[in-house]
N, C-alpha and C. Protein backbone atom coordinates (compact mmCIF):
# COMPACT_ATOMS: atom_id res chain seq x y z
N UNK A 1 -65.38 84.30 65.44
CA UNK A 1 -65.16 85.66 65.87
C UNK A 1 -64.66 85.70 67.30
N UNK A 2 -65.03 84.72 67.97
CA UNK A 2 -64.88 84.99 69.46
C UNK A 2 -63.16 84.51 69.54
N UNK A 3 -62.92 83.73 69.21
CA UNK A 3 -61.31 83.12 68.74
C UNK A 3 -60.37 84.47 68.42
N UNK A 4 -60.81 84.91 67.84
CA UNK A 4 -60.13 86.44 67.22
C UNK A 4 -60.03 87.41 68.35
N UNK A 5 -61.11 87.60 68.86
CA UNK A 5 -61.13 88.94 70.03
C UNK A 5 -60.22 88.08 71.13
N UNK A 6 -59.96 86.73 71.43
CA UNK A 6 -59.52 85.93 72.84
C UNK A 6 -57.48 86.76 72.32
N UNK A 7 -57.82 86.44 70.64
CA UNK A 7 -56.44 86.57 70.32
C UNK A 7 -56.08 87.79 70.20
N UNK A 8 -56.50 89.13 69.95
CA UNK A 8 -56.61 90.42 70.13
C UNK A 8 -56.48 90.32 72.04
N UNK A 9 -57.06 90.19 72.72
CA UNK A 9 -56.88 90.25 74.22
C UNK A 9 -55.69 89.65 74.55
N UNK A 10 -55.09 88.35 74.13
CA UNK A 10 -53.26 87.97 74.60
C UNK A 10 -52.47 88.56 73.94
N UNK A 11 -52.77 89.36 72.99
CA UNK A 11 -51.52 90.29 72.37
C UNK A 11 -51.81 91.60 72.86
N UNK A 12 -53.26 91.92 73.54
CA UNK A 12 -52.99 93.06 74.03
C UNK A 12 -52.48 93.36 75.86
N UNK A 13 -52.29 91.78 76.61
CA UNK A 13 -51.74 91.23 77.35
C UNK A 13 -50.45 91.71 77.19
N UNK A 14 -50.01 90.91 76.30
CA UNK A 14 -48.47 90.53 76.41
C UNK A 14 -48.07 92.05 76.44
N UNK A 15 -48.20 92.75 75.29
CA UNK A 15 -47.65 93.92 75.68
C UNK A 15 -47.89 95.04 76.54
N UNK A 16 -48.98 94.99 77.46
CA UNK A 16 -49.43 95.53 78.82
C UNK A 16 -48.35 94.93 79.55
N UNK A 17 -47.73 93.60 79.64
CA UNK A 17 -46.97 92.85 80.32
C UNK A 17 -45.41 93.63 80.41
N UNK A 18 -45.16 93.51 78.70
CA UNK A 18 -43.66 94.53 78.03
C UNK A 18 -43.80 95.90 78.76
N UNK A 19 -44.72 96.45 78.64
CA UNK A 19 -44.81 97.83 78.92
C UNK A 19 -44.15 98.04 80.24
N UNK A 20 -44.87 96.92 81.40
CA UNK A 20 -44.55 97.30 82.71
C UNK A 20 -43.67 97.14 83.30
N UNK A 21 -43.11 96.16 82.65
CA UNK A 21 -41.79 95.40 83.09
C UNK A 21 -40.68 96.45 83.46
N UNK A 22 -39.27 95.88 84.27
CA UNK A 22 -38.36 96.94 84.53
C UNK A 22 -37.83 97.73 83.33
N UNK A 23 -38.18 97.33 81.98
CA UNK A 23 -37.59 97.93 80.92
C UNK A 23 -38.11 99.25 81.13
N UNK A 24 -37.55 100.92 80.91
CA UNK A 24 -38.19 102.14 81.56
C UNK A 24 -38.09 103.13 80.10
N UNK A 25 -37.79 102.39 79.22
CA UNK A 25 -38.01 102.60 77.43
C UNK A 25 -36.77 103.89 77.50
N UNK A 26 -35.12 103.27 78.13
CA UNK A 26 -33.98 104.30 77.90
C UNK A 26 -33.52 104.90 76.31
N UNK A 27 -32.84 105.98 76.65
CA UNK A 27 -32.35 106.38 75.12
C UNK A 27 -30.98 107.14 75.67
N UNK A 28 -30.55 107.35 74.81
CA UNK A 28 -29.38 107.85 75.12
C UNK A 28 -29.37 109.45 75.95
N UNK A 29 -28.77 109.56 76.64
CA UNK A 29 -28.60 110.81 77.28
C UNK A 29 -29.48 110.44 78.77
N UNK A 30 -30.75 109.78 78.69
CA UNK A 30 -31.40 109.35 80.29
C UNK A 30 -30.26 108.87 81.49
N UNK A 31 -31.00 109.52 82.36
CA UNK A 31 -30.36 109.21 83.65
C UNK A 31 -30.82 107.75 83.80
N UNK A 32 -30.06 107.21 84.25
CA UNK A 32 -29.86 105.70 85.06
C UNK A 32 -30.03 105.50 86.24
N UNK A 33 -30.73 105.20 87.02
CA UNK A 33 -30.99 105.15 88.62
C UNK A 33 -31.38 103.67 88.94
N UNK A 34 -30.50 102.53 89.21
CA UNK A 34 -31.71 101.27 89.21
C UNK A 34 -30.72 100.24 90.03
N UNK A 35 -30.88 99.27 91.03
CA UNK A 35 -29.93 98.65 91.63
C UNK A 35 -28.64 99.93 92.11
N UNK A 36 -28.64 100.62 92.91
CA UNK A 36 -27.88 101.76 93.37
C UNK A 36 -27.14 101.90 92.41
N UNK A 37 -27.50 101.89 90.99
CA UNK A 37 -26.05 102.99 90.60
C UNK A 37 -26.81 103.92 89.59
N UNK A 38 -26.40 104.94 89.74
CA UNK A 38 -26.69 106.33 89.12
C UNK A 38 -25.54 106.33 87.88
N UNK A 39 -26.00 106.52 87.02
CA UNK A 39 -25.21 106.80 85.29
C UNK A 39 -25.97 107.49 84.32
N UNK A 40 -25.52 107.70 83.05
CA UNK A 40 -26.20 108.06 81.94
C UNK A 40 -26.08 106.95 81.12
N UNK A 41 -26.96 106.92 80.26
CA UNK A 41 -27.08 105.83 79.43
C UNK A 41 -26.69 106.34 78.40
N UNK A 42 -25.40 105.54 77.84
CA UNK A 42 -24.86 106.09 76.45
C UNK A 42 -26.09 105.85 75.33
N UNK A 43 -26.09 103.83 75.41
CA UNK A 43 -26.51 103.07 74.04
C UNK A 43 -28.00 102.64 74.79
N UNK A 44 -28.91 102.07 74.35
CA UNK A 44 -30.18 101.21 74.77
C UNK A 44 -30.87 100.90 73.28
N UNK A 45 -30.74 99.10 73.68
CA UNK A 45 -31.29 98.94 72.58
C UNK A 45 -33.37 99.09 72.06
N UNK A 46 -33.38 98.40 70.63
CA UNK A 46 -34.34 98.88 70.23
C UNK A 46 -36.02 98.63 70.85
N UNK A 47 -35.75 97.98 72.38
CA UNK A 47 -36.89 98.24 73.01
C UNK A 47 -36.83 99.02 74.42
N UNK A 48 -35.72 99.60 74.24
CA UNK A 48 -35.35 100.84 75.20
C UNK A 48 -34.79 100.52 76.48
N UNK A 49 -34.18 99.08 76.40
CA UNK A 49 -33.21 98.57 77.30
C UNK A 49 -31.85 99.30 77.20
N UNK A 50 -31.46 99.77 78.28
CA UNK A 50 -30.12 100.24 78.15
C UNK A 50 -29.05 99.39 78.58
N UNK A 51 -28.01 99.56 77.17
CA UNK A 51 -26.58 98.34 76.91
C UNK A 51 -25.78 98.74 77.25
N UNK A 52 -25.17 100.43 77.80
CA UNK A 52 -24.41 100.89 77.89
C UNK A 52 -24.43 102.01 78.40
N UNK A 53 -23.54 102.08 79.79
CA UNK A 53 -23.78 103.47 81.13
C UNK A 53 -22.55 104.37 80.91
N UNK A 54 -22.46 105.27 81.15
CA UNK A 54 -21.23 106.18 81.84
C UNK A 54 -21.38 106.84 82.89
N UNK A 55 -20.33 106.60 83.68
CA UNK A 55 -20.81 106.97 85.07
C UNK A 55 -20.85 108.63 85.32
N UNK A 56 -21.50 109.26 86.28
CA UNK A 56 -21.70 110.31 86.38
C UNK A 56 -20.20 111.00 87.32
N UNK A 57 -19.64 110.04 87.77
CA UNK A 57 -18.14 110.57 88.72
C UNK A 57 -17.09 110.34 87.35
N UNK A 58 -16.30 111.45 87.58
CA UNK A 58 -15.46 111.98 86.74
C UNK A 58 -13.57 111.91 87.59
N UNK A 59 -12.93 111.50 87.16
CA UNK A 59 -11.87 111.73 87.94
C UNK A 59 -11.09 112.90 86.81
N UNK A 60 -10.50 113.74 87.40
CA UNK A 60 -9.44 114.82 86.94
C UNK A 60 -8.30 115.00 87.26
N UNK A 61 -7.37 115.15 86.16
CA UNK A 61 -5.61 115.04 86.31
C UNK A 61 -5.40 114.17 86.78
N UNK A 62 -5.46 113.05 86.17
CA UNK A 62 -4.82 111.86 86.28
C UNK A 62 -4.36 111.23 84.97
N UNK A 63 -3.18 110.20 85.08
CA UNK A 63 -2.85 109.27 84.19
C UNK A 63 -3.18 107.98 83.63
N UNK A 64 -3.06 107.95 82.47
CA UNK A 64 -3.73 107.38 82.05
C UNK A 64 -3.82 105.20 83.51
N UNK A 65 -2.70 105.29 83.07
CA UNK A 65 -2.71 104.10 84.18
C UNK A 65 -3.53 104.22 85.56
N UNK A 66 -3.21 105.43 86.03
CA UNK A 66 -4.19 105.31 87.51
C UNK A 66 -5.99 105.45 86.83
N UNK A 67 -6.13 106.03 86.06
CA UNK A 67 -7.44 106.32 85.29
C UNK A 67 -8.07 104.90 85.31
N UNK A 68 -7.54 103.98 84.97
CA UNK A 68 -7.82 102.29 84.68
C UNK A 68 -8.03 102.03 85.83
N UNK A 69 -7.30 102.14 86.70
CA UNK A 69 -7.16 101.66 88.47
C UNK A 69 -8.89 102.64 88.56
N UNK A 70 -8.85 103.78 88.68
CA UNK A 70 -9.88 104.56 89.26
C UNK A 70 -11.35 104.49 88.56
N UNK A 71 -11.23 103.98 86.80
CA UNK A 71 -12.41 102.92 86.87
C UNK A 71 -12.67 101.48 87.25
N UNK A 72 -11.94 100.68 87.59
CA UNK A 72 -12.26 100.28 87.97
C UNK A 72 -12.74 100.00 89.72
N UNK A 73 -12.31 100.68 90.43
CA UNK A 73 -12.58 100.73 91.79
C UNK A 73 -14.09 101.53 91.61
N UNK A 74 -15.00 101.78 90.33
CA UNK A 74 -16.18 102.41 90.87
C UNK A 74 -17.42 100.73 91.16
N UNK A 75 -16.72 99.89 90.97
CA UNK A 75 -17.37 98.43 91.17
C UNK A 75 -17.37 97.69 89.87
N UNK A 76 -17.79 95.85 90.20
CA UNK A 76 -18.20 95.16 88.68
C UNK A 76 -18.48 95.58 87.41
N UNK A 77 -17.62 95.59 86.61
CA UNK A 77 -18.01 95.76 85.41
C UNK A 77 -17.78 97.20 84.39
N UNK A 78 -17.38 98.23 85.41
CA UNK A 78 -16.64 99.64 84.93
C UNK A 78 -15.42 99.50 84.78
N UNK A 79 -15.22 99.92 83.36
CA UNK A 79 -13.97 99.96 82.95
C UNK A 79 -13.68 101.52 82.39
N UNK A 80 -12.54 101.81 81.72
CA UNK A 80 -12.32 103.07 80.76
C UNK A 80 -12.90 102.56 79.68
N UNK A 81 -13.31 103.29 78.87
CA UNK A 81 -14.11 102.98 77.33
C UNK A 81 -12.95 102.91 76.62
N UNK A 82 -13.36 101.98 75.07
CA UNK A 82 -12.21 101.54 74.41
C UNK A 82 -12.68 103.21 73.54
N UNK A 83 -11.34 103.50 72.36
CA UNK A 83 -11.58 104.15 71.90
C UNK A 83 -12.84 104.36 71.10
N UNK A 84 -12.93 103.33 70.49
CA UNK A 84 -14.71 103.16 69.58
C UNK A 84 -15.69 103.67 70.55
N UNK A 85 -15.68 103.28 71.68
CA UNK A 85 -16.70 103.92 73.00
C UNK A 85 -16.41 105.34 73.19
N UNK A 86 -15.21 105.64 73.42
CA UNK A 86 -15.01 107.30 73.39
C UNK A 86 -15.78 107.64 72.50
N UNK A 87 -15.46 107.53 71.62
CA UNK A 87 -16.47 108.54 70.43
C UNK A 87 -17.75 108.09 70.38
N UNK A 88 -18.38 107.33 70.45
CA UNK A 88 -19.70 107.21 70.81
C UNK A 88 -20.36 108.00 71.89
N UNK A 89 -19.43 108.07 72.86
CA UNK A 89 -19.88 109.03 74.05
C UNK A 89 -19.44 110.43 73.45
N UNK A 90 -18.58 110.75 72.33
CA UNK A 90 -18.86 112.06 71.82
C UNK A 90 -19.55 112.45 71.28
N UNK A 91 -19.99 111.70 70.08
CA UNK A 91 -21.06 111.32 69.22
C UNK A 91 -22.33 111.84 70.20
N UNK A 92 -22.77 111.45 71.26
CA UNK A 92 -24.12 111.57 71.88
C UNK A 92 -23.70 112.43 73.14
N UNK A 93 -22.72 113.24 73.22
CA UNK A 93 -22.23 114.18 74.24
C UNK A 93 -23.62 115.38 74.16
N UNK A 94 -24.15 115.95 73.55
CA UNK A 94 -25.13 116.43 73.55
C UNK A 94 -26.55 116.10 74.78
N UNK A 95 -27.00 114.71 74.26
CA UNK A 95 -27.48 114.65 75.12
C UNK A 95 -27.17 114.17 76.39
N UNK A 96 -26.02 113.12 76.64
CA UNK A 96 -25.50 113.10 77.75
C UNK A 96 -24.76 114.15 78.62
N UNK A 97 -24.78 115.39 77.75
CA UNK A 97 -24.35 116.32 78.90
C UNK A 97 -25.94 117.92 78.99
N UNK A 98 -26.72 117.31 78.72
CA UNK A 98 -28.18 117.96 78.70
C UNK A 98 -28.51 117.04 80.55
N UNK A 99 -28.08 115.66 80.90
CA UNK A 99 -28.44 115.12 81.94
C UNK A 99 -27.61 115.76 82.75
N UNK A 100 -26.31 115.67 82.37
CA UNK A 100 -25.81 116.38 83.28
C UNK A 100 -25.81 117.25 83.85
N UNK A 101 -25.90 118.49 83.14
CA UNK A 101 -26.19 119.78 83.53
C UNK A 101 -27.05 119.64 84.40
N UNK A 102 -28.48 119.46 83.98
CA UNK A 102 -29.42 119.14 84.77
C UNK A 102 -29.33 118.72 86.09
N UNK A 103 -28.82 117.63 86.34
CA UNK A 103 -28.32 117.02 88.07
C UNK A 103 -26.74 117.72 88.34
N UNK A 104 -26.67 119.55 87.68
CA UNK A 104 -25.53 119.59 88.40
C UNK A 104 -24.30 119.35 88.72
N UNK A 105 -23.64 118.07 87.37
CA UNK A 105 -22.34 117.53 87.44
C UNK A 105 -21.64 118.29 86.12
N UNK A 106 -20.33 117.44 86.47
CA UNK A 106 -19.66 117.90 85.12
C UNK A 106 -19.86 117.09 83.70
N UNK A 107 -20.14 118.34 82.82
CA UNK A 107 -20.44 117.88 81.40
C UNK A 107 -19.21 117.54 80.68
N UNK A 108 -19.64 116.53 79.57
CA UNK A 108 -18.03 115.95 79.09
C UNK A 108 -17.81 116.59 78.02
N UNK A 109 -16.69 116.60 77.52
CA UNK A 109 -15.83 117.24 76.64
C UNK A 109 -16.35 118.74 76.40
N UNK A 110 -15.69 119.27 77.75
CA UNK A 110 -15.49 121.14 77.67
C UNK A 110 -14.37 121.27 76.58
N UNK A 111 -14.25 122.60 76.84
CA UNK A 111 -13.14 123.20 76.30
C UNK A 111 -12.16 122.87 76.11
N UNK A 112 -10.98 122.29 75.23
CA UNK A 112 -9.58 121.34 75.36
C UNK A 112 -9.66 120.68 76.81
N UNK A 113 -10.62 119.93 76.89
CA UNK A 113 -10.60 118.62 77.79
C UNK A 113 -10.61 116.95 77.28
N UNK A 114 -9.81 116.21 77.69
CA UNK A 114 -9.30 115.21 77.32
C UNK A 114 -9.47 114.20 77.98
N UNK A 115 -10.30 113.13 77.30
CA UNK A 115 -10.32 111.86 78.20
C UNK A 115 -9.70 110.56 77.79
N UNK A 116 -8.97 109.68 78.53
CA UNK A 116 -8.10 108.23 78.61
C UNK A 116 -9.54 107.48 78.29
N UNK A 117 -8.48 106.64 77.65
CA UNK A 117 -9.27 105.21 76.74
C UNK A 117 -8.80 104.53 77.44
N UNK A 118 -9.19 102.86 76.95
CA UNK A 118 -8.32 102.00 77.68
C UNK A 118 -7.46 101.18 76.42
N UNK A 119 -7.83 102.00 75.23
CA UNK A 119 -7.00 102.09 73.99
C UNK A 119 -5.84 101.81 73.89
N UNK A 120 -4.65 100.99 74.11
CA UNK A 120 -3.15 101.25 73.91
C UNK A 120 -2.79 101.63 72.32
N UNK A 121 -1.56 102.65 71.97
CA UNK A 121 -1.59 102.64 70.40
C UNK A 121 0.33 102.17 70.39
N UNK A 122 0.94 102.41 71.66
CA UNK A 122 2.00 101.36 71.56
C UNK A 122 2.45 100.86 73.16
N UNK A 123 3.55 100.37 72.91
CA UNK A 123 3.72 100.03 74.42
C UNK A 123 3.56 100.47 75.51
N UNK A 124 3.85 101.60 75.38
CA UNK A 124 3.75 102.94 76.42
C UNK A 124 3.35 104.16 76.32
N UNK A 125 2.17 104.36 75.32
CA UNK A 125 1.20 104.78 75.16
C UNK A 125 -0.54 104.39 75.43
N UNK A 126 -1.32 105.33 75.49
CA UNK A 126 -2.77 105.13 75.14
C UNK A 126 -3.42 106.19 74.34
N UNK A 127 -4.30 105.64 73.53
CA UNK A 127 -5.32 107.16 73.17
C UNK A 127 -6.11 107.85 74.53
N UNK A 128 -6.64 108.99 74.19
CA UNK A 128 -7.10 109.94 74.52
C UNK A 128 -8.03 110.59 73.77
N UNK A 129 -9.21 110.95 74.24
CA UNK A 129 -10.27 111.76 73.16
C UNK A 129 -10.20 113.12 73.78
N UNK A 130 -10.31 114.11 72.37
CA UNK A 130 -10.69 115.06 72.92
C UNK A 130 -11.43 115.84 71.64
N UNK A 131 -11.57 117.47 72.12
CA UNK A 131 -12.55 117.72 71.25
C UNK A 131 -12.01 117.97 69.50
N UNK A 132 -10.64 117.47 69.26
CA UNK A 132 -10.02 117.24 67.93
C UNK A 132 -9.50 115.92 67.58
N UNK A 133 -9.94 115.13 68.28
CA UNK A 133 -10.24 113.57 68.31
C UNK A 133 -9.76 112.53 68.95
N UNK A 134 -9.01 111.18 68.17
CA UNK A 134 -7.82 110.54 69.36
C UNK A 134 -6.49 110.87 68.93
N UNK A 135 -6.03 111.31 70.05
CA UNK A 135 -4.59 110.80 69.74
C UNK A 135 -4.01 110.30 70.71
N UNK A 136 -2.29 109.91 70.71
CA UNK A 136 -2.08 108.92 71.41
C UNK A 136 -1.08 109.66 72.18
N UNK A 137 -0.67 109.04 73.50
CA UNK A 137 -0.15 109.71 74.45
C UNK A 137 0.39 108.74 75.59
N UNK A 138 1.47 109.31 75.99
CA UNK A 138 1.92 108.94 76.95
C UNK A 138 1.32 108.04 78.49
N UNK A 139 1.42 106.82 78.74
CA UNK A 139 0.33 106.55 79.77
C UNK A 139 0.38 106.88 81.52
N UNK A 140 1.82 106.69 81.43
CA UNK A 140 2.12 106.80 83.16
C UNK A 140 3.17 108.12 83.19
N UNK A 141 3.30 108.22 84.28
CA UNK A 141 4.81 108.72 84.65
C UNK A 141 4.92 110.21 84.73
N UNK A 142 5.92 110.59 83.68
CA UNK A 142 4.86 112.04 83.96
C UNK A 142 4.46 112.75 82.32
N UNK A 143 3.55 111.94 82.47
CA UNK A 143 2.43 112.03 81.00
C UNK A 143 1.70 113.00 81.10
N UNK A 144 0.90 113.04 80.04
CA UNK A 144 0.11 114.58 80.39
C UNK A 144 -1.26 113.82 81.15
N UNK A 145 -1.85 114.30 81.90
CA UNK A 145 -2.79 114.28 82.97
C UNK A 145 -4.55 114.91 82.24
N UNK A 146 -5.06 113.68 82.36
CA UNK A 146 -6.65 114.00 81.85
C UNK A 146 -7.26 113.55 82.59
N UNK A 147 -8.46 113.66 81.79
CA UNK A 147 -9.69 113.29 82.62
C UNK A 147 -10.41 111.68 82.26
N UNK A 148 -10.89 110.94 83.05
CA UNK A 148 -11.89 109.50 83.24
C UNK A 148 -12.94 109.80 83.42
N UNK A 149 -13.99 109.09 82.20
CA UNK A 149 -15.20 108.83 82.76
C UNK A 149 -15.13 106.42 82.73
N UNK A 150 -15.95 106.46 83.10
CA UNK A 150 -15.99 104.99 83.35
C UNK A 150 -17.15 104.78 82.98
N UNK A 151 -17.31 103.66 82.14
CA UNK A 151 -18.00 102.94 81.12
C UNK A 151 -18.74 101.40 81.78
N UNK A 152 -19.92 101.22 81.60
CA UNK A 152 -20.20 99.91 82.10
C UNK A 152 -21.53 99.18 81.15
N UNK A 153 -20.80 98.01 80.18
CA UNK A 153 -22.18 97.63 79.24
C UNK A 153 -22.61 96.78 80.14
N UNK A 154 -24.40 96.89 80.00
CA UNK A 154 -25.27 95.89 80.69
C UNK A 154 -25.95 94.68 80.10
């Protein structure tokens, strides 16, 4: 019996241990605050680690090419989301724009607002999401002008 309770006490260890750890049990739509960068957490996996941020800075009227340039200058590892990521971040736009509101920023996909992928669909094109889905578009020059959010899996 005493063998049993020692083994009941390291499993009730270990996960006193899980619990405390930096894992902060994310889900989609939570704010991100950790090593200075502030995001929403798109994805977190199934012990509430988060795999996947979008940043809370938004760039507007821009092309798709400078859009790429302007995620990446937010640091390591932000890029534009591929199209499959766009819609995932539409998919859970609900609650990622419930955070937003909340801290005051801009919520994604308003009203015929449109955001760059890093999608190409031909040479001189990229997709674009918006609230009637992807389509593909012009990337540089004088293309039509949307909006970036920037994407960063952890």
């Amino acid at each position: 019996m005493k063998m049993k309770n020692k083994s009941i006490l390291a499993i009730a260890l270990v996960m006193l241990f899980c619990a405390c750890g930096s894992d902060k049990g994310y889900k989609a739509g939570d704010f991100y605050d950790e090593g200075g960068v502030e995001a929403v957490v798109v994805t977190a996996d199934s012990t509430g680690v988060a795999t996947m941020l979008m940043s809370v800075a938004e760039a507007k009227d821009i092309d798709a090419d400078s859009a790429k340039l302007w995620a990446s200058s937010l640091g390591e590892g932000w890029t534009l989301p591929t199209s499959e990521e766009m819609n995932l971040l539409y998919r859970n736009r609900s609650y990622i724009n419930e955070t937003l509101e909340g801290k005051k920023l801009p919520t994604l996909f308003g009203l015929n607002t449109y955001y760059w992928t890093s999608t190409p669909c031909s040479e001189s094109h990229v997709n674009a999401r918006g609230p009637d889905g992807i389509k593909c578009y012009l990337a540089s020059g004088h293309s039509a002008c949307y909006r970036a959010r920037a994407v960063k899996k952890l």
